[in-house]
Protein backbone atom coordinates (compact mmCIF):
# COMPACT_ATOMS: atom_id res chain seq x y z
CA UNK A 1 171.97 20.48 117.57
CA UNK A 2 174.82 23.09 117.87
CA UNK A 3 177.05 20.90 116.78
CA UNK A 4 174.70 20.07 113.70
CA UNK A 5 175.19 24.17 112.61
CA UNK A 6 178.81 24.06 112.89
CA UNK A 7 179.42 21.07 110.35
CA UNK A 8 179.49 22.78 107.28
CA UNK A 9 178.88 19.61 105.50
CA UNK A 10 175.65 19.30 106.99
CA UNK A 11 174.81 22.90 106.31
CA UNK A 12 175.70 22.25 102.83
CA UNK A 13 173.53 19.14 102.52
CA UNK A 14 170.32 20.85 104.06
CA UNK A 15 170.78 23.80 101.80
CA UNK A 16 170.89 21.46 98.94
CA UNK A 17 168.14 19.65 99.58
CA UNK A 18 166.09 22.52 99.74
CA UNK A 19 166.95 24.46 96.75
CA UNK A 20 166.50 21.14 95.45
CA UNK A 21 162.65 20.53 96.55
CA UNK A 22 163.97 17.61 98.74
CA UNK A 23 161.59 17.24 101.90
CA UNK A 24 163.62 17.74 105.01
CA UNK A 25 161.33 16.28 108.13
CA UNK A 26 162.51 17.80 111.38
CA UNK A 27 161.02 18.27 114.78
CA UNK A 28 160.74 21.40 116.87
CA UNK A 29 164.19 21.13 118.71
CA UNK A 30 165.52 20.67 115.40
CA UNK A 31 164.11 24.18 114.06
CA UNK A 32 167.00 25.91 115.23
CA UNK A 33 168.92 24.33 113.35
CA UNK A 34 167.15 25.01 109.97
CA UNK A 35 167.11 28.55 110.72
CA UNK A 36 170.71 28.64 111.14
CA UNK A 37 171.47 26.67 107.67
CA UNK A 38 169.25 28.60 105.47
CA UNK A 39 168.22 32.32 104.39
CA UNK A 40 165.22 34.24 106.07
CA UNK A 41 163.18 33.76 102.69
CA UNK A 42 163.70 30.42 102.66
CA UNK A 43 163.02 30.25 106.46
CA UNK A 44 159.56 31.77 106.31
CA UNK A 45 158.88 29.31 103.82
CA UNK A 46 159.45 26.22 105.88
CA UNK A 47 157.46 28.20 108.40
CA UNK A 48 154.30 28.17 106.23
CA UNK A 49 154.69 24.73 104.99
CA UNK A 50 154.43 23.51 108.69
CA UNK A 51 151.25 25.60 108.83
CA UNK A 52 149.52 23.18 106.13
């Protein structure tokens, strides 16, 4: 997954999809990699939708 946060392409695309309303599946050993692409606001965010 480290390798995932240091491609700025794929940064890029994950930060699009979001501001874009795109659904981004993921798994837990993929969560650090979400945190790393994207700002703490939208971070808690993701948080909460996993919560419903």
């Amino acid at each position: 997954m480290a390798t995932l946060e240091a491609d700025t392409d794929a940064v890029h695309f994950l930060n699009e999809a979001f501001t874009h309303c795109k659904a981004i599946g993921f798994d837990a050993d993929a969560l650090q990699v979400i945190k790393a692409t994207t700002s703490q606001e939208n971070y808690l965010k993701i948080i909460m939708m996993q919560l419903f």
